[in-house]
Protein backbone atom coordinates (compact mmCIF):
# COMPACT_ATOMS: atom_id res chain seq x y z
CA UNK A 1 -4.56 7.29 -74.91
CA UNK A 2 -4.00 7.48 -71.26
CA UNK A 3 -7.57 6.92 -69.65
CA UNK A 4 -8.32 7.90 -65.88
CA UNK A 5 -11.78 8.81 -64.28
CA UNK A 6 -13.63 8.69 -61.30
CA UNK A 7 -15.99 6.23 -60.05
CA UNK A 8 -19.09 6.50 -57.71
CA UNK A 9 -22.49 5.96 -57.48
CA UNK A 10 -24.16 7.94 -58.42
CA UNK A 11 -21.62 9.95 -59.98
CA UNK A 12 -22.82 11.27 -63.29
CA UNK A 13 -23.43 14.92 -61.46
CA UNK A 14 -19.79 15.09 -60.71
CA UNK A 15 -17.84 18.02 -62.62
CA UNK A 16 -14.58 16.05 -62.47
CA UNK A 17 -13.67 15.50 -65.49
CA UNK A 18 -14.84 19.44 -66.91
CA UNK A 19 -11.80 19.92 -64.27
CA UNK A 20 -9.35 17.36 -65.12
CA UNK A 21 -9.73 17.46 -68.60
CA UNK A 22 -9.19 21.32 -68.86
CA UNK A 23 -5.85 20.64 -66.67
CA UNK A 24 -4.46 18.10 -69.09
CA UNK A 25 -5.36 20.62 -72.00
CA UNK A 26 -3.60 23.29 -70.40
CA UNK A 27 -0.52 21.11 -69.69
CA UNK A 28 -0.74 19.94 -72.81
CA UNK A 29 -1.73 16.54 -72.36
CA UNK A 30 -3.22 15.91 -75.22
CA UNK A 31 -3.27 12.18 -74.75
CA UNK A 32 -4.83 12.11 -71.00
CA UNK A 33 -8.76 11.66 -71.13
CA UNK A 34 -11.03 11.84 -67.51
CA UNK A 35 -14.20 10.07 -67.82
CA UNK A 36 -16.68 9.21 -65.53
CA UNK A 37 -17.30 5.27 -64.35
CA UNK A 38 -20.63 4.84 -62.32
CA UNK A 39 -20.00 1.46 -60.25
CA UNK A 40 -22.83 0.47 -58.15
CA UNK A 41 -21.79 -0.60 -54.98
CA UNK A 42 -22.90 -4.37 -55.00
CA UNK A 43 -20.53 -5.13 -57.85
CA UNK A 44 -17.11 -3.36 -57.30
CA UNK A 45 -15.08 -5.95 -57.88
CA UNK A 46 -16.19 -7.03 -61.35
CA UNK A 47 -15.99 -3.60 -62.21
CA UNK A 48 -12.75 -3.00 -61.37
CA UNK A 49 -11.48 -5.43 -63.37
CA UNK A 50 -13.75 -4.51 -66.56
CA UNK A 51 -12.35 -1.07 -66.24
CA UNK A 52 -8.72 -2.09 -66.08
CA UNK A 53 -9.14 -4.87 -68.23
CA UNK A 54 -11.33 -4.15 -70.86
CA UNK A 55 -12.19 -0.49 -70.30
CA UNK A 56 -8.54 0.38 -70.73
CA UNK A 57 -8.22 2.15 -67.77
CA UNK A 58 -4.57 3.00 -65.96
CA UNK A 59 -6.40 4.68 -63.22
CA UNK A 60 -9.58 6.08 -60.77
CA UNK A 61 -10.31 8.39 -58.55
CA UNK A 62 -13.06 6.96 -56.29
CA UNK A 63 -15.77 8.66 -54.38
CA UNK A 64 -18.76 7.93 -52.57
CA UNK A 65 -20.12 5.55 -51.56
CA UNK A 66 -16.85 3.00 -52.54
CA UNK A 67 -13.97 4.56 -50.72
CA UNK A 68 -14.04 1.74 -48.18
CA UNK A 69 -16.09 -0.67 -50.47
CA UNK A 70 -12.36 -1.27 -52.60
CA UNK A 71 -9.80 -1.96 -49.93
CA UNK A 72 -10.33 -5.43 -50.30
CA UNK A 73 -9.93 -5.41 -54.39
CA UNK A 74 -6.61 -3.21 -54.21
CA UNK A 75 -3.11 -3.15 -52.25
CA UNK A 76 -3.48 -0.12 -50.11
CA UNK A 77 -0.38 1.67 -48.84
CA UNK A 78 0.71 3.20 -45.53
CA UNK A 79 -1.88 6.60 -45.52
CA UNK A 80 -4.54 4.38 -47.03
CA UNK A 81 -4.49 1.57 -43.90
CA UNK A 82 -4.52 4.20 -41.66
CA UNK A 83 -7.81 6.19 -43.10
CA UNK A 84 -9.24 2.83 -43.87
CA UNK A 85 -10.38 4.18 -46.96
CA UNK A 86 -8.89 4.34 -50.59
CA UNK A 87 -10.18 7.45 -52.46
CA UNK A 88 -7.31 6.72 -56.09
CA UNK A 89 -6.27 3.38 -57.89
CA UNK A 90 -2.99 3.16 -59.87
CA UNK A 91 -4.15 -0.35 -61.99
CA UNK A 92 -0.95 -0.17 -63.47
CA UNK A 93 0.47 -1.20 -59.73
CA UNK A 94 -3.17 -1.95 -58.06
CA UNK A 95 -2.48 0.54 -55.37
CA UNK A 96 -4.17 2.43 -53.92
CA UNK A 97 -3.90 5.25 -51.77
CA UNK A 98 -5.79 8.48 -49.70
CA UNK A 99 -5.32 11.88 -51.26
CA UNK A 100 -8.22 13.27 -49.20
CA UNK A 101 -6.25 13.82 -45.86
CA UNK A 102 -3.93 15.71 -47.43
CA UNK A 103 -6.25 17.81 -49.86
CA UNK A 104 -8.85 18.18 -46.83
CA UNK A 105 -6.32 19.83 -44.26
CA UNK A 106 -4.17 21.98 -46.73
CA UNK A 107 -7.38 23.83 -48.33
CA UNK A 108 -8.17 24.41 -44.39
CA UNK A 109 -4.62 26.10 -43.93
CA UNK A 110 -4.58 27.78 -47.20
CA UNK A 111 -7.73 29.58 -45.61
CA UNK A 112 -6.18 29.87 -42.30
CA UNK A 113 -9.07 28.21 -40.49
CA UNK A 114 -7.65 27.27 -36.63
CA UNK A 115 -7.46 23.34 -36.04
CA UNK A 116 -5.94 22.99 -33.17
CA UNK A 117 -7.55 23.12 -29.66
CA UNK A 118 -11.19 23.69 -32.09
CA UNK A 119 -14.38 21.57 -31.44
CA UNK A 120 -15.34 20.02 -34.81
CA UNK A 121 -17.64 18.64 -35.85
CA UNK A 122 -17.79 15.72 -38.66
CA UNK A 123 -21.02 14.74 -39.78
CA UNK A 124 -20.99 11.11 -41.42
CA UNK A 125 -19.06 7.92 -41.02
CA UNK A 126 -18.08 6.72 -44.18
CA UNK A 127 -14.40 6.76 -46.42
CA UNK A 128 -14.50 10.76 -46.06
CA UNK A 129 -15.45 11.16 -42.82
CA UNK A 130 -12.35 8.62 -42.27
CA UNK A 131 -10.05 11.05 -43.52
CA UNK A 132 -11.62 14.33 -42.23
CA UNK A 133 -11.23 12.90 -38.71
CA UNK A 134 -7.80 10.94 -39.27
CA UNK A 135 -6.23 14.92 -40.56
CA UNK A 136 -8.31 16.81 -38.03
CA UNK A 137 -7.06 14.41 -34.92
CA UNK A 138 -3.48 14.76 -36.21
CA UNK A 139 -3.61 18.18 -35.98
CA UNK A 140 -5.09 18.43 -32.52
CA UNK A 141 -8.65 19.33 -33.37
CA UNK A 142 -11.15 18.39 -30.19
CA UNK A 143 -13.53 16.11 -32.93
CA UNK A 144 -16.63 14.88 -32.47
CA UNK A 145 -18.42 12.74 -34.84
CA UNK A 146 -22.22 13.11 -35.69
CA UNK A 147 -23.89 9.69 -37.84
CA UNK A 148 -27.42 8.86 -38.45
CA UNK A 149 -26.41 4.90 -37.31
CA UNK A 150 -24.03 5.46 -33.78
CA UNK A 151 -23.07 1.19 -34.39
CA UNK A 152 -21.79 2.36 -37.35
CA UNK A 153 -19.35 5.78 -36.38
CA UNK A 154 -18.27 3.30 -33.71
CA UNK A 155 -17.26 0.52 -35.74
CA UNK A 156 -15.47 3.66 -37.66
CA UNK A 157 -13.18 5.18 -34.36
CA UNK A 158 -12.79 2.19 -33.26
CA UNK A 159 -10.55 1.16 -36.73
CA UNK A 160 -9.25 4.08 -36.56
CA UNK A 161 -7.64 3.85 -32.89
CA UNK A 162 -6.35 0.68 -34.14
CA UNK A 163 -5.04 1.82 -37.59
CA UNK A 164 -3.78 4.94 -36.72
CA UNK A 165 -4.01 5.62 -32.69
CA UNK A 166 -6.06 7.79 -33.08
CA UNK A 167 -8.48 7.84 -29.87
CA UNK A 168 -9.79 10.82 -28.34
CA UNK A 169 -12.39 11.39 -30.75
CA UNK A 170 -16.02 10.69 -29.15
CA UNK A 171 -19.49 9.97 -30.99
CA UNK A 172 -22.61 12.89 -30.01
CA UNK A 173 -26.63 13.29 -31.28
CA UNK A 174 -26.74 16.68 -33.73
CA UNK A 175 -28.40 18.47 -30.85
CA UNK A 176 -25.66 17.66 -28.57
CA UNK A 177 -22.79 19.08 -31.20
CA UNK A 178 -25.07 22.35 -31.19
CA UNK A 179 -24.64 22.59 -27.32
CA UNK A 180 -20.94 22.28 -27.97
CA UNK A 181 -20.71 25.34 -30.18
CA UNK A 182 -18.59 24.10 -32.66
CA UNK A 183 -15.67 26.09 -34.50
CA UNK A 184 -15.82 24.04 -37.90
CA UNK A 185 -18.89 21.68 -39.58
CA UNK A 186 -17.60 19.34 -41.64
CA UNK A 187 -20.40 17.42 -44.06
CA UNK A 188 -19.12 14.02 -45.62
CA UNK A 189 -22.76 12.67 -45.83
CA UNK A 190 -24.43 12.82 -49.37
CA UNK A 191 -27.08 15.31 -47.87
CA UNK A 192 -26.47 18.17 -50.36
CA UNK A 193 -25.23 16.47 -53.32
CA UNK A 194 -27.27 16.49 -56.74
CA UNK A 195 -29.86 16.23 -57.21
CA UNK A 196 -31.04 17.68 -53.41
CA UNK A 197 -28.73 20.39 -53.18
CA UNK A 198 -31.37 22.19 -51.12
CA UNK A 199 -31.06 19.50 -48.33
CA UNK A 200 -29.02 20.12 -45.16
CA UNK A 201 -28.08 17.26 -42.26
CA UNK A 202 -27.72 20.44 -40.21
CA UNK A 203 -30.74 21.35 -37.84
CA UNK A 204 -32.83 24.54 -39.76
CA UNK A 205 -32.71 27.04 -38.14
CA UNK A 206 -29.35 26.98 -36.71
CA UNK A 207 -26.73 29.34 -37.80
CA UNK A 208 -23.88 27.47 -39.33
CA UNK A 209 -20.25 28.18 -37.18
């Protein structure tokens, strides 16, 4: 049995493998499996290596919060050291890369939402928020980046100018991305996710772009 999955924390709300699972069925796959792996974040490493080594895992998806947290544990490749974040593992090869750029910016063209020249912006600062504003600089989106700690979405353009040259993307409160009448919100904060899916890190009572 080939065994792949996704691991997160939390992650037992995530729908993944309903979705995988019915793709390898359909392709006839009959000897793929998608499972989830919750990981807490203080002991990645150790679970990495139970899942490849004893779980009998060949590979993960990985989603919040660990996208950064396993760069150390893995050999990232070229799109990966430029993000700064890792989002699958091959264990078979211990690489791992960033699918999210990619998957991010062509579901934005397949719905023919305009990049270039837009204000955007990205609220968060973690491994997707990497990504969002690595594929929205590259294609000439005006970005600005909204995070509840400002050291921290800093610390996050500032890797990014050095990873990827990536530099004309500035740091702003919520209330000043408002003023700026943004074209596109993009939310890679866990506001929203199960079980709060009520929750917004938008302000109430303004209307969404």
């Amino acid at each position: 049995m080939n065994k792949v999955g996704v691991i997160g924390w939390p992650v037992t709300h995530s729908i993944s493998p309903v979705m995988h699972n019915a793709a390898f069925s359909a392709l006839g796959l009959n000897d793929w499996s998608y499972e989830l792996a919750p990981v807490p974040p203080d002991i990645v490493r150790q679970s990495l290596r139970i899942l490849r080594d004893e779980g009998g895992f060949i590979g993960v998806n990985v989603t919040v919060p660990l996208k950064e947290a396993v760069m150390p544990f893995v050999l990232p490749d070229e799109r990966a050291r430029a993000v700064g974040a890792v989002n699958t593992i091959d264990f078979r090869s211990n690489v791992g890369t960033n699918t999210d750029v990619a998957g991010f910016i062509d579901d934005l063209t397949s719905l023919h939402v305009p990049l270039r020249d837009k204000t955007v912006v990205v609220l968060g600062a973690g491994g997707a928020a990497r990504a969002a504003v690595y594929g929205l600089a590259r294609e000439g989106s005006r970005v600005l980046v909204v995070n509840r700690t400002l050291e921290k979405a800093n610390v996050m353009l500032a890797d990014l100018a050095i990873s990827a040259g990536i530099f004309d993307v500035n740091t702003c409160t919520l209330d000043e991305a408002v003023e700026q009448s943004p074209s596109l919100i993009v939310n890679t904060t866990p506001v929203g996710m199960w079980p709060n899916v009520d929750e917004s890190p938008w302000i109430n009572g303004v209307a969404f772009p």
